[in-house]
PDB file of N, CA and C in Angstrom:
ATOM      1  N   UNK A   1      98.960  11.167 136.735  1.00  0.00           N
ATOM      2  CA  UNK A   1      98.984  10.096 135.742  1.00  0.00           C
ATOM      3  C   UNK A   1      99.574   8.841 136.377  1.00  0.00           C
ATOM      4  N   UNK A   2      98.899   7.918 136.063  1.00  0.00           N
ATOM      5  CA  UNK A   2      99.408   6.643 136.640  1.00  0.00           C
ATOM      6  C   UNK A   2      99.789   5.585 135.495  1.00  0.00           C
ATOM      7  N   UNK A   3     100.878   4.568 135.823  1.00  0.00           N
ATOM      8  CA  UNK A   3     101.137   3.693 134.345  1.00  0.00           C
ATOM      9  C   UNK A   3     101.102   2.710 134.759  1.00  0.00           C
ATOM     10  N   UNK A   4     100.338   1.615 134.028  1.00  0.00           N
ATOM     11  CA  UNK A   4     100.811   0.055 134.717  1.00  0.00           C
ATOM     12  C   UNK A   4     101.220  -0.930 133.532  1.00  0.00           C
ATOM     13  N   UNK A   5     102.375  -1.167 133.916  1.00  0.00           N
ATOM     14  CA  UNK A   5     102.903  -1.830 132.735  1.00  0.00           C
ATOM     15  C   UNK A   5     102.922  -3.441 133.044  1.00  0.00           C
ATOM     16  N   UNK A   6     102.372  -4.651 131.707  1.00  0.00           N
ATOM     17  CA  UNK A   6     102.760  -5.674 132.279  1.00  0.00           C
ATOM     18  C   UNK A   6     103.250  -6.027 130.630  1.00  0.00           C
ATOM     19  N   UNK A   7     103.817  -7.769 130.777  1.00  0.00           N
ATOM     20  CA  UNK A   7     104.297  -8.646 129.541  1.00  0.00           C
ATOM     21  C   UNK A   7     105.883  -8.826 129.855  1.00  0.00           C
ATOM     22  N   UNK A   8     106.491  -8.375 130.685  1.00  0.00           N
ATOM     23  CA  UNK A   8     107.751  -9.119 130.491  1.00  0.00           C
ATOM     24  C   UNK A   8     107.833 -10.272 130.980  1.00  0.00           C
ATOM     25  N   UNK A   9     109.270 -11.181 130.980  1.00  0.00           N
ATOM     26  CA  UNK A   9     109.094 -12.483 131.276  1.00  0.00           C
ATOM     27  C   UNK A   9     110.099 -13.376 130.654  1.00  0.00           C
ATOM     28  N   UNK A  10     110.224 -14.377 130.554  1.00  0.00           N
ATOM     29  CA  UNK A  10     111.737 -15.277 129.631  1.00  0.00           C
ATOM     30  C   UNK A  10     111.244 -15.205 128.692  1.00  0.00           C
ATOM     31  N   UNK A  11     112.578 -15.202 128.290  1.00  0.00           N
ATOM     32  CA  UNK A  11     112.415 -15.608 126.676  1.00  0.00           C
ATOM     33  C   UNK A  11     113.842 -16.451 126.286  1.00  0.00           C
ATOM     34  N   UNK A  12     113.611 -17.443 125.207  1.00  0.00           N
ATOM     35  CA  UNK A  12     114.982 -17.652 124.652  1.00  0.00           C
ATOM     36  C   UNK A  12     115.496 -16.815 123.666  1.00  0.00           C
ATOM     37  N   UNK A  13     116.955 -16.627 123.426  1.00  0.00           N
ATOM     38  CA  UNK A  13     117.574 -15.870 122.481  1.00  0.00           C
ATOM     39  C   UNK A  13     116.315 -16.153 121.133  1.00  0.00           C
ATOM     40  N   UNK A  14     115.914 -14.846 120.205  1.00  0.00           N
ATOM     41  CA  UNK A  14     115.607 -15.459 119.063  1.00  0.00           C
ATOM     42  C   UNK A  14     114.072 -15.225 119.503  1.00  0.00           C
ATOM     43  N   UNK A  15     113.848 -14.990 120.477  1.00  0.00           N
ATOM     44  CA  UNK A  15     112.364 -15.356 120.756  1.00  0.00           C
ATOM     45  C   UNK A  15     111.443 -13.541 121.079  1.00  0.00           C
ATOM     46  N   UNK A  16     110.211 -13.410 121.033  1.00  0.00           N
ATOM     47  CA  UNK A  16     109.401 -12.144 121.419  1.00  0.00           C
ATOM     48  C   UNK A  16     108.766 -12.003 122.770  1.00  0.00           C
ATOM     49  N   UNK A  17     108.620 -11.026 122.727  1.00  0.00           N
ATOM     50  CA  UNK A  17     107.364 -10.344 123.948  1.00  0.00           C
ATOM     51  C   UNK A  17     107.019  -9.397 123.712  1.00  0.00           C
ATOM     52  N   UNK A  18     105.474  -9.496 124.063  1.00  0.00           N
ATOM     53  CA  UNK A  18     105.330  -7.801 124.117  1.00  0.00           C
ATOM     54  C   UNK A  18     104.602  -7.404 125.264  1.00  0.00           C
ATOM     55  N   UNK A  19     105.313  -5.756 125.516  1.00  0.00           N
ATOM     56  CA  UNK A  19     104.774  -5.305 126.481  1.00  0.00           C
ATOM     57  C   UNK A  19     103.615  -4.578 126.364  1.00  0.00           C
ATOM     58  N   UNK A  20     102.926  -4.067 127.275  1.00  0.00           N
ATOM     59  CA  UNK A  20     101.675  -3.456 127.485  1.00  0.00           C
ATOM     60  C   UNK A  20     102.322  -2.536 128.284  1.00  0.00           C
ATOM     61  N   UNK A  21     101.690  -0.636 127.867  1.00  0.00           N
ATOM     62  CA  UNK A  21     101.233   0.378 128.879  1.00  0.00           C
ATOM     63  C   UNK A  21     100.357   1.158 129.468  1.00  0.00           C
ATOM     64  N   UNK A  22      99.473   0.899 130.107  1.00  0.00           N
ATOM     65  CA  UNK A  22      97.911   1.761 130.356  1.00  0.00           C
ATOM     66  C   UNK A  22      98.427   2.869 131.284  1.00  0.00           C
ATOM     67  N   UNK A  23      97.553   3.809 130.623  1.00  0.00           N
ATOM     68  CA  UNK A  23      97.767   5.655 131.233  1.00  0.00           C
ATOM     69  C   UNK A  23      96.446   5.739 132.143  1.00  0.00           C
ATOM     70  N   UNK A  24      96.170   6.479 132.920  1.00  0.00           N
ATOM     71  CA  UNK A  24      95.269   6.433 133.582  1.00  0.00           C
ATOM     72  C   UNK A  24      95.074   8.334 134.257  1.00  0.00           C
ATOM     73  N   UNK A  25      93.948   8.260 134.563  1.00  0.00           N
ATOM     74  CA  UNK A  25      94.240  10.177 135.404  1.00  0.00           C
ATOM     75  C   UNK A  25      94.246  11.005 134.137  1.00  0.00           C
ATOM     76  N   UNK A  26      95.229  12.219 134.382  1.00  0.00           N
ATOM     77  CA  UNK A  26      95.167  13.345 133.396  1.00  0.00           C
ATOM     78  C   UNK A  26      95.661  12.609 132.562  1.00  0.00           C
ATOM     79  N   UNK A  27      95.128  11.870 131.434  1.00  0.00           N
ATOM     80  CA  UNK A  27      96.186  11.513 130.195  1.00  0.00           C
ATOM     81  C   UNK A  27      96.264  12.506 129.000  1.00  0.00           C
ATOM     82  N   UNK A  28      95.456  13.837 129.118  1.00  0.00           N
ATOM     83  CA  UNK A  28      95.326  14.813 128.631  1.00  0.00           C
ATOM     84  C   UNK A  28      96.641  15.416 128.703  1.00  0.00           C
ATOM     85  N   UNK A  29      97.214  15.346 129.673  1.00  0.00           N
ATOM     86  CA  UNK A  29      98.799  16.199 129.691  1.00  0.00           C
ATOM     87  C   UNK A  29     100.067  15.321 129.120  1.00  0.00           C
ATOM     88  N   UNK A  30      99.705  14.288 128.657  1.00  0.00           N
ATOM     89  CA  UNK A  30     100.951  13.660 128.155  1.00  0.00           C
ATOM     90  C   UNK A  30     101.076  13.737 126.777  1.00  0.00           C
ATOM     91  N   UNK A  31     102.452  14.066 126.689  1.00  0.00           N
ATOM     92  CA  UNK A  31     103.056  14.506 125.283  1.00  0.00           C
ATOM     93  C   UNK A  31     103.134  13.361 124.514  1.00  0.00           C
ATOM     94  N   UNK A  32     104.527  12.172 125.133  1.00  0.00           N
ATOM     95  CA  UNK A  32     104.743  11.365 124.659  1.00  0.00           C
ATOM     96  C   UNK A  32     104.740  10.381 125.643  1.00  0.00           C
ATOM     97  N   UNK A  33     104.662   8.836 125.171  1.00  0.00           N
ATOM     98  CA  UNK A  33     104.888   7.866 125.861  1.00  0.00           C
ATOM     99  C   UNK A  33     106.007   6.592 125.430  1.00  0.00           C
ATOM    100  N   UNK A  34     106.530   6.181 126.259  1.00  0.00           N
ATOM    101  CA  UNK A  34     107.975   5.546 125.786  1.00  0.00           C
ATOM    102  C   UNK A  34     108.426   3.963 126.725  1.00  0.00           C
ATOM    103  N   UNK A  35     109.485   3.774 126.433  1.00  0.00           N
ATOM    104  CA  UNK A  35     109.852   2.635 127.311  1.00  0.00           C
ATOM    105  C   UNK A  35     111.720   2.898 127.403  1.00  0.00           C
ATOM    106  N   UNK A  36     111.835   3.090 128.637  1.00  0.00           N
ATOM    107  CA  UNK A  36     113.565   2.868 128.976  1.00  0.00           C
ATOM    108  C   UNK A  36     113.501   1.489 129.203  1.00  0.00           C
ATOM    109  N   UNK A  37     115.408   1.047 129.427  1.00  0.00           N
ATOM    110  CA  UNK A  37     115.279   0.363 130.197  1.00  0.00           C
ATOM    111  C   UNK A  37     116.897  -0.103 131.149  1.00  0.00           C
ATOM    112  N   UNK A  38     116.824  -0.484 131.834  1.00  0.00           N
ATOM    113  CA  UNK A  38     118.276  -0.844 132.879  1.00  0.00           C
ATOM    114  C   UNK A  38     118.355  -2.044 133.050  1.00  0.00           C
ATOM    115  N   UNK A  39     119.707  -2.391 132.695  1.00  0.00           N
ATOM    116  CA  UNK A  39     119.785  -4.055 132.859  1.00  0.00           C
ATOM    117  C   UNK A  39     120.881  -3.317 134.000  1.00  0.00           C
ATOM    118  N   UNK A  40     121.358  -4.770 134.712  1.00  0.00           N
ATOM    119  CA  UNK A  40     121.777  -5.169 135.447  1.00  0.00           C
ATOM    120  C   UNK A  40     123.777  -4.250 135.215  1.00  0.00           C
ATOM    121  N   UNK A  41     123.373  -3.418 136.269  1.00  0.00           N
ATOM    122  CA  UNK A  41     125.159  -2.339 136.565  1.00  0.00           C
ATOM    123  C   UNK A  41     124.806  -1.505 135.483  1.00  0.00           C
ATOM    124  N   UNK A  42     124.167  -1.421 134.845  1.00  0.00           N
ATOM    125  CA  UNK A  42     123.882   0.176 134.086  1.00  0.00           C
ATOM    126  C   UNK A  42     123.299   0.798 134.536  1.00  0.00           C
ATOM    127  N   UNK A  43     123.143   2.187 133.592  1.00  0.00           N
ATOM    128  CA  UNK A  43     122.414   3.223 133.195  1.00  0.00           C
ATOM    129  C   UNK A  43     121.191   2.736 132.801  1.00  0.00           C
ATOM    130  N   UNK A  44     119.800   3.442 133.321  1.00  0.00           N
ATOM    131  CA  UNK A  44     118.733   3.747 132.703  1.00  0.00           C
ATOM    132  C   UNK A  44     118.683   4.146 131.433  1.00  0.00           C
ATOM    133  N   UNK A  45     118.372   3.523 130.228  1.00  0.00           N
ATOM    134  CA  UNK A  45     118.630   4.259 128.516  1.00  0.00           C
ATOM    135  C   UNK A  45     117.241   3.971 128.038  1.00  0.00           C
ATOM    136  N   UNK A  46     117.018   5.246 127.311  1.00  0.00           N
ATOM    137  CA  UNK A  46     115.789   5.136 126.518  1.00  0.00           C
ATOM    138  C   UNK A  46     116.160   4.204 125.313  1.00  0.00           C
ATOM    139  N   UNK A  47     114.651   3.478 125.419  1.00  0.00           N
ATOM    140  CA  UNK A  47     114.716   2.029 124.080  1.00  0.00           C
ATOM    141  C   UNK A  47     113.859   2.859 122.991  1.00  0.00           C
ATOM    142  N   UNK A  48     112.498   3.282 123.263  1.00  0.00           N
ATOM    143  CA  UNK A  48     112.057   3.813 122.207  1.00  0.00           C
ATOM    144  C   UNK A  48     110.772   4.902 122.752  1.00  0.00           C
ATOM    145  N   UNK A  49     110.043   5.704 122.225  1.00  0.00           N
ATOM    146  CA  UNK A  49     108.950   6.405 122.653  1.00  0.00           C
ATOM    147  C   UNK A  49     107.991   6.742 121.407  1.00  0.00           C
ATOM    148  N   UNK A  50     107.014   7.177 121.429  1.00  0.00           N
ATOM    149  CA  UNK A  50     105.887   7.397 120.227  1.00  0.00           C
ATOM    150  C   UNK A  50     105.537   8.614 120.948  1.00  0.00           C
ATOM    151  N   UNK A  51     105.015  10.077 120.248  1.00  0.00           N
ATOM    152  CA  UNK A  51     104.463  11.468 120.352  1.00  0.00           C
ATOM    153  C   UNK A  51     102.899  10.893 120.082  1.00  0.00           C
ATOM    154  N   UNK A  52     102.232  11.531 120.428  1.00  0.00           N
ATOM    155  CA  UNK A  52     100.746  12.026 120.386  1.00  0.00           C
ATOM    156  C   UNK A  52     100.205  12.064 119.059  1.00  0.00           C
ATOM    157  N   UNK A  53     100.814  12.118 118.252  1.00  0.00           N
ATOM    158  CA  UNK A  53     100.931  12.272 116.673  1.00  0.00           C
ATOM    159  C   UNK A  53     101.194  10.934 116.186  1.00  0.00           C
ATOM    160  N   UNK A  54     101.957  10.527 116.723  1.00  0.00           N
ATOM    161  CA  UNK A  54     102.253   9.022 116.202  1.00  0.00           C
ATOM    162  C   UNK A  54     103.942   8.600 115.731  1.00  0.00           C
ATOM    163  N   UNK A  55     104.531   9.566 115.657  1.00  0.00           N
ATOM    164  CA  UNK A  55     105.878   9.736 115.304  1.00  0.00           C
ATOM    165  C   UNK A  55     106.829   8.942 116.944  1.00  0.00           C
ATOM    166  N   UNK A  56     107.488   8.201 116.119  1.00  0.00           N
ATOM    167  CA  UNK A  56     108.276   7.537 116.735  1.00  0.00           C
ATOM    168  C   UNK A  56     110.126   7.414 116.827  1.00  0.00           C
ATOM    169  N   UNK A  57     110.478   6.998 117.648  1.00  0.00           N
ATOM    170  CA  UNK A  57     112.148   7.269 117.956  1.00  0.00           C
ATOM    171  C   UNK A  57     112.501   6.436 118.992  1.00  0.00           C
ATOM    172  N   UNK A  58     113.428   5.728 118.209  1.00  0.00           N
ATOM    173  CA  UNK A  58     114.169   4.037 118.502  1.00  0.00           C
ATOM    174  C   UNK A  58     115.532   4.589 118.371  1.00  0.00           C
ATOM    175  N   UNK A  59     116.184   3.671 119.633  1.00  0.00           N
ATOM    176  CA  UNK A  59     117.312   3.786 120.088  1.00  0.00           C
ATOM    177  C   UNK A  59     118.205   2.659 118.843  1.00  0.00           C
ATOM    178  N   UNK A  60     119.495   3.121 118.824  1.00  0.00           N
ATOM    179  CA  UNK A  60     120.208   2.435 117.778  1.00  0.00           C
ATOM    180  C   UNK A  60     119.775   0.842 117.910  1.00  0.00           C
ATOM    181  N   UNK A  61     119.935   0.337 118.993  1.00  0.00           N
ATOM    182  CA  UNK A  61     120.249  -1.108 119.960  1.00  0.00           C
ATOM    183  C   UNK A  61     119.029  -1.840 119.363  1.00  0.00           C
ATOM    184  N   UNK A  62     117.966  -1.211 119.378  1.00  0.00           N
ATOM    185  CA  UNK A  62     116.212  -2.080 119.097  1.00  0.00           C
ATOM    186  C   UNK A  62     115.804  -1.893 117.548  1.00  0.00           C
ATOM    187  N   UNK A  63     116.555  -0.815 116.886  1.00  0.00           N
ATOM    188  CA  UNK A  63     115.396  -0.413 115.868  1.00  0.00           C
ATOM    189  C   UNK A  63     115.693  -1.768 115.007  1.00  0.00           C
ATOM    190  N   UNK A  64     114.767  -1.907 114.153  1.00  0.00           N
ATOM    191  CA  UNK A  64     114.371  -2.949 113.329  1.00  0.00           C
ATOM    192  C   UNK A  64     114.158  -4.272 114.044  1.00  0.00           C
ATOM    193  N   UNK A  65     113.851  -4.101 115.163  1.00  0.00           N
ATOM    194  CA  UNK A  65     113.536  -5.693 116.288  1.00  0.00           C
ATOM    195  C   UNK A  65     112.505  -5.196 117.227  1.00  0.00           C
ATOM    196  N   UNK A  66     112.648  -3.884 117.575  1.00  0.00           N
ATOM    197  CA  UNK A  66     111.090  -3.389 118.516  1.00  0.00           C
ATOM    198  C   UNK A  66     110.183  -2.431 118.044  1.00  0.00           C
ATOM    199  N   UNK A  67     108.965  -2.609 118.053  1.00  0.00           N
ATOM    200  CA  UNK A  67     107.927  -1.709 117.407  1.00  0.00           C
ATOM    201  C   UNK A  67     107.127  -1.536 118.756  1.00  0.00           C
ATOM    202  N   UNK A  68     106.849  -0.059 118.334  1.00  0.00           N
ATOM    203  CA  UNK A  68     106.003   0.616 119.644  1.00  0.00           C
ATOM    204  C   UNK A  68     104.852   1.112 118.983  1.00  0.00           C
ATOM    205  N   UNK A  69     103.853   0.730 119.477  1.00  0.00           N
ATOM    206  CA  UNK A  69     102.122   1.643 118.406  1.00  0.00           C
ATOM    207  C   UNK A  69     101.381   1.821 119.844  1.00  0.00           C
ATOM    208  N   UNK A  70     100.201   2.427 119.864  1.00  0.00           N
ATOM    209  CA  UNK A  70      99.174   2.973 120.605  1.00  0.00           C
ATOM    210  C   UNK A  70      98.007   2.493 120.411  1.00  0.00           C
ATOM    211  N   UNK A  71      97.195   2.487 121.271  1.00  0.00           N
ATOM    212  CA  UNK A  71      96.029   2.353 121.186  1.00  0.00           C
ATOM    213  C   UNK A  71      95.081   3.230 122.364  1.00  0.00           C
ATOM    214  N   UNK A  72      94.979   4.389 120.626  1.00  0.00           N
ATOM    215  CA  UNK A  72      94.092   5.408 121.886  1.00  0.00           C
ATOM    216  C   UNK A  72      92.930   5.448 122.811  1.00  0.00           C
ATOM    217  N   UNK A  73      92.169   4.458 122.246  1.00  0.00           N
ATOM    218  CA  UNK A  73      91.206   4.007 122.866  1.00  0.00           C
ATOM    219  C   UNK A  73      91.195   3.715 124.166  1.00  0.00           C
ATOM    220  N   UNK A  74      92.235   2.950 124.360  1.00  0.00           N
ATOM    221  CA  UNK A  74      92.745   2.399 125.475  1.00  0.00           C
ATOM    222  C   UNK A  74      93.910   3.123 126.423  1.00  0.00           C
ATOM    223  N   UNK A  75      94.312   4.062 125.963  1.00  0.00           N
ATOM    224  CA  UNK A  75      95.235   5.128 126.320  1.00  0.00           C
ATOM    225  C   UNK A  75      96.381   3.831 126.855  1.00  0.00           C
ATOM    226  N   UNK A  76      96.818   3.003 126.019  1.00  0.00           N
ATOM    227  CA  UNK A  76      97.940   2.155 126.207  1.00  0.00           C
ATOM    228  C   UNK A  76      98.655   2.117 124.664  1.00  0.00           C
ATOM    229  N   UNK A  77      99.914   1.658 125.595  1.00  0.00           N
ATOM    230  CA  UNK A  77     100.670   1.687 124.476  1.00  0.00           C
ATOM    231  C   UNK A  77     101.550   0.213 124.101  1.00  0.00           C
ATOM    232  N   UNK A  78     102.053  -0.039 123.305  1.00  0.00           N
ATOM    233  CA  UNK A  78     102.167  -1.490 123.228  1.00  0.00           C
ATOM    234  C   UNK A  78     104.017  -1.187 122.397  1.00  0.00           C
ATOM    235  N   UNK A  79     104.525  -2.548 123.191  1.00  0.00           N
ATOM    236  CA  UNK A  79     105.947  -2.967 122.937  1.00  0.00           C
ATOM    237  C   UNK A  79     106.303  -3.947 122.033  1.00  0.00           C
ATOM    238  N   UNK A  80     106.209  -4.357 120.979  1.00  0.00           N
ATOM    239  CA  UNK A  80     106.405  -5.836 120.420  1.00  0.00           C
ATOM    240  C   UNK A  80     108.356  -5.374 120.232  1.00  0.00           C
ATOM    241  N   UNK A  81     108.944  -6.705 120.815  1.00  0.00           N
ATOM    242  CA  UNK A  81     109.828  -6.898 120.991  1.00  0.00           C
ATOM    243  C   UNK A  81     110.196  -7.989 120.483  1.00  0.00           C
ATOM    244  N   UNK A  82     110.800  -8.320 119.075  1.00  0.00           N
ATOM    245  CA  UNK A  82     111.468  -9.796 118.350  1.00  0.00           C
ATOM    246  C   UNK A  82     113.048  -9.627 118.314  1.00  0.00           C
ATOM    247  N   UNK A  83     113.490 -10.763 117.877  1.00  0.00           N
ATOM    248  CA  UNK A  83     114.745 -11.527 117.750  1.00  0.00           C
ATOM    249  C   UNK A  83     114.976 -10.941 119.162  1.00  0.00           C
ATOM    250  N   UNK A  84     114.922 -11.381 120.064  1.00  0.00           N
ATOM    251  CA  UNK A  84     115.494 -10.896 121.662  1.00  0.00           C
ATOM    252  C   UNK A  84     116.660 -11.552 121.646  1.00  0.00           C
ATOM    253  N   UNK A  85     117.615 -10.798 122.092  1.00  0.00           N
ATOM    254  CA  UNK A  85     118.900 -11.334 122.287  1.00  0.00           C
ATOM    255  C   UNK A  85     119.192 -11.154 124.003  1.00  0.00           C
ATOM    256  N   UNK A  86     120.407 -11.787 124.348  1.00  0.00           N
ATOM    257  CA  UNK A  86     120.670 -11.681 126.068  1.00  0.00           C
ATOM    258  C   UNK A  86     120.883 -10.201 126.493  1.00  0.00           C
ATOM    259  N   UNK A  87     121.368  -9.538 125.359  1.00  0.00           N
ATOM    260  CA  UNK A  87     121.895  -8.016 125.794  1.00  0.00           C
ATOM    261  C   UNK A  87     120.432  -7.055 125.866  1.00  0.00           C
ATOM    262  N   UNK A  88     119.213  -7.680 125.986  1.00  0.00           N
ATOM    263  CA  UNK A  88     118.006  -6.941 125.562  1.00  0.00           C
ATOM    264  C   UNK A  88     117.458  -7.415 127.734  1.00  0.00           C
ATOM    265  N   UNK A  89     118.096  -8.124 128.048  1.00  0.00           N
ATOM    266  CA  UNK A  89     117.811  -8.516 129.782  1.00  0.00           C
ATOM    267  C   UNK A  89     118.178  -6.776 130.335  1.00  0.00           C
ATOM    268  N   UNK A  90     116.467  -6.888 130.704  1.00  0.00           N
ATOM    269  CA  UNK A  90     116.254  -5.657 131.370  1.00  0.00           C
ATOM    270  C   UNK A  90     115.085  -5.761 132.258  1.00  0.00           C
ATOM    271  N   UNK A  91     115.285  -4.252 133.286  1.00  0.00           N
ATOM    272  CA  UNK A  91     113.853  -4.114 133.496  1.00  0.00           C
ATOM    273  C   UNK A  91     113.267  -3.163 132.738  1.00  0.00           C
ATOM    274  N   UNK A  92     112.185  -2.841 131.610  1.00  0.00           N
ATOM    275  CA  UNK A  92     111.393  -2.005 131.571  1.00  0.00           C
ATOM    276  C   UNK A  92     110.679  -1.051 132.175  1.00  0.00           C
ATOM    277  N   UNK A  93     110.959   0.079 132.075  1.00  0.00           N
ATOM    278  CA  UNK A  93     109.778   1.164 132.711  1.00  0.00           C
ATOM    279  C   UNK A  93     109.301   1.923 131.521  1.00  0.00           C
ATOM    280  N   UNK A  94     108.218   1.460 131.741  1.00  0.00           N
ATOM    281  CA  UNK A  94     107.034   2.829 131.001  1.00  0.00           C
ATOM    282  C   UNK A  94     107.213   3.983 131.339  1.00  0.00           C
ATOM    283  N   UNK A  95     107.267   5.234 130.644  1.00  0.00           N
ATOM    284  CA  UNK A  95     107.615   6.074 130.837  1.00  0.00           C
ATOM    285  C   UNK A  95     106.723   7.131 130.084  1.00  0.00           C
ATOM    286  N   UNK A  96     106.201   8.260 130.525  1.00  0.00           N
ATOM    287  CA  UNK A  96     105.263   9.391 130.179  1.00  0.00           C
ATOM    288  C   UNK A  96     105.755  10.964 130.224  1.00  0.00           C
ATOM    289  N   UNK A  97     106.109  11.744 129.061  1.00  0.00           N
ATOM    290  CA  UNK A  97     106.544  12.880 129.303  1.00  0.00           C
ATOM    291  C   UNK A  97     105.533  13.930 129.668  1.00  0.00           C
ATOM    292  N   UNK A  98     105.195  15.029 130.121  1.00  0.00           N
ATOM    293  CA  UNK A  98     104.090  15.643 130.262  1.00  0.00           C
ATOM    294  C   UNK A  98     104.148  16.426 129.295  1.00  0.00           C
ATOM    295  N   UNK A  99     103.050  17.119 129.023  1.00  0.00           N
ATOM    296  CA  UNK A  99     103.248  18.344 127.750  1.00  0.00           C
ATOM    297  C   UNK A  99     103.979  19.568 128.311  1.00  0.00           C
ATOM    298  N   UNK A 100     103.618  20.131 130.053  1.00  0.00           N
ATOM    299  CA  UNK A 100     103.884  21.510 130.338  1.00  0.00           C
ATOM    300  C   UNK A 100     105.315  21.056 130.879  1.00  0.00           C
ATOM    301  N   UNK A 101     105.425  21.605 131.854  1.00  0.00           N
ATOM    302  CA  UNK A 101     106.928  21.522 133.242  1.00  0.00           C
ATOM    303  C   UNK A 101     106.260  20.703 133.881  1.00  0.00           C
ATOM    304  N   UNK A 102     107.274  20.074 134.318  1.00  0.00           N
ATOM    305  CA  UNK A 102     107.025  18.754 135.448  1.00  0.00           C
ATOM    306  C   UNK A 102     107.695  17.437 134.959  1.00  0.00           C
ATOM    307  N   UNK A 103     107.629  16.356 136.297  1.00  0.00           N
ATOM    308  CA  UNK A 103     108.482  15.392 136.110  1.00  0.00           C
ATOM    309  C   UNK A 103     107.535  14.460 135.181  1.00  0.00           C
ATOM    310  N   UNK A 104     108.508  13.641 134.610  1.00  0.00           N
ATOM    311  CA  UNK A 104     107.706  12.329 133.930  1.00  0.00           C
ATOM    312  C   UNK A 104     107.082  11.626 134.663  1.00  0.00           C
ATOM    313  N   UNK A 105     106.469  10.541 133.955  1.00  0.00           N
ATOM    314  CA  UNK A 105     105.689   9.758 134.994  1.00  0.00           C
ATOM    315  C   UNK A 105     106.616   8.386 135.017  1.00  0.00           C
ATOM    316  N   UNK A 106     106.530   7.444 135.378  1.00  0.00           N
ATOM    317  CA  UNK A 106     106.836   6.203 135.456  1.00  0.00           C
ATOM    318  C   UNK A 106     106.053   5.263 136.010  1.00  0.00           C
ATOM    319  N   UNK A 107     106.304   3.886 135.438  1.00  0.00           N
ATOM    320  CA  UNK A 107     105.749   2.973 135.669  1.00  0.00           C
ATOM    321  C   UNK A 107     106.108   1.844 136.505  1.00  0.00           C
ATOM    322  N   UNK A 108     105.521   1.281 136.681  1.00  0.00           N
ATOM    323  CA  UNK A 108     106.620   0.253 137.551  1.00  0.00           C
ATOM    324  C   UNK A 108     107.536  -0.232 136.578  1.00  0.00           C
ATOM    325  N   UNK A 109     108.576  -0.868 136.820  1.00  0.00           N
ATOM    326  CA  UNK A 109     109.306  -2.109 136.059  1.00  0.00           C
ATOM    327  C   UNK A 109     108.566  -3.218 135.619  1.00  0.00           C
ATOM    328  N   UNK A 110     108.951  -3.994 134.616  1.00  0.00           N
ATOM    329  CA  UNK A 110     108.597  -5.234 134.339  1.00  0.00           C
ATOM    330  C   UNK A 110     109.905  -5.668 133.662  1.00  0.00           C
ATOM    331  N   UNK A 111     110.303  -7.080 134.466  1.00  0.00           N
ATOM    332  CA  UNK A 111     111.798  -7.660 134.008  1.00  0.00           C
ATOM    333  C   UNK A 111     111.580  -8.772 132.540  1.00  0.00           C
ATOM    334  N   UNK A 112     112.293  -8.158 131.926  1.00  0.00           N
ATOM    335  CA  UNK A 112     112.340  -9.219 130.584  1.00  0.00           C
ATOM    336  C   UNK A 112     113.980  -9.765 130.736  1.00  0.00           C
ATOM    337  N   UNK A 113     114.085 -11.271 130.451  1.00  0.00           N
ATOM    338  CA  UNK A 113     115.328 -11.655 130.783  1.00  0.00           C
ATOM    339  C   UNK A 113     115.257 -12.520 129.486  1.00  0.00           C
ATOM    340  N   UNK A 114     115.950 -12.553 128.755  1.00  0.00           N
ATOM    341  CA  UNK A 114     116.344 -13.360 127.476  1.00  0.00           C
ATOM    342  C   UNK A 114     117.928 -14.211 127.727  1.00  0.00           C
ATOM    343  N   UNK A 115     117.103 -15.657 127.641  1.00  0.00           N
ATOM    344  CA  UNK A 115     118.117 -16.721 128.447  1.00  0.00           C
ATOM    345  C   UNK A 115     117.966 -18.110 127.836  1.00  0.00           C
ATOM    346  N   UNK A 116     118.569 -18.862 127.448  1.00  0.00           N
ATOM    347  CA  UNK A 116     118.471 -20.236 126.997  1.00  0.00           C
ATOM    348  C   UNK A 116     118.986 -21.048 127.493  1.00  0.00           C
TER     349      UNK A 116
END
């Protein structure tokens, strides 16, 4: 499975983006698909992910400011990200769980920096 994630980029406090994730290869084996993310001297933390089903799970920090939906068609998945605040400066990785054993997938990064 391969992921290519793009849409991050500045923003001012107050302001949106959204990201994009395209699956590619076996997308048959993926359970769920999600977005972490690591700002600058942290930890990697999951922001939010969506199941195969459609059921979704947001981290305390985003919920009611980031929405994650799918588009199966497109085997991508989409980030809308509002009221961005500075504490939201990260890099993004797309992220893919598999259904059986095995590692996740990942995507590249894409840096969102919220700055005025």
């Amino acid at each position: 499975v391969q992921l290519q994630a793009s849409g991050g980029g500045l923003v001012q406090p107050g302001g949106s983006l959204r990201l994009s994730c395209t699956a590619s290869g076996s997308i048959f084996s993926i359970k769920t698909m999600g977005w972490y993310r690591q700002a600058p001297g942290k930890q990697r933390e999951l922001a939010v992910f969506i199941t195969n089903g459609g059921s979704t799970h947001y981290a305390d920090s985003v919920k009611g400011r980031f929405t994650i939906s799918r588009d199966n068609a497109k085997n991508t998945v989409y980030l809308q990200m509002r009221s961005l605040q500075p504490e939201d400066t990260a890099v993004y990785y797309c992220n893919a769980e598999p259904t059986g054993l095995g590692s996740d997938y990942w995507g590249q990064g894409t840096q969102v920096t919220v700055s005025s």
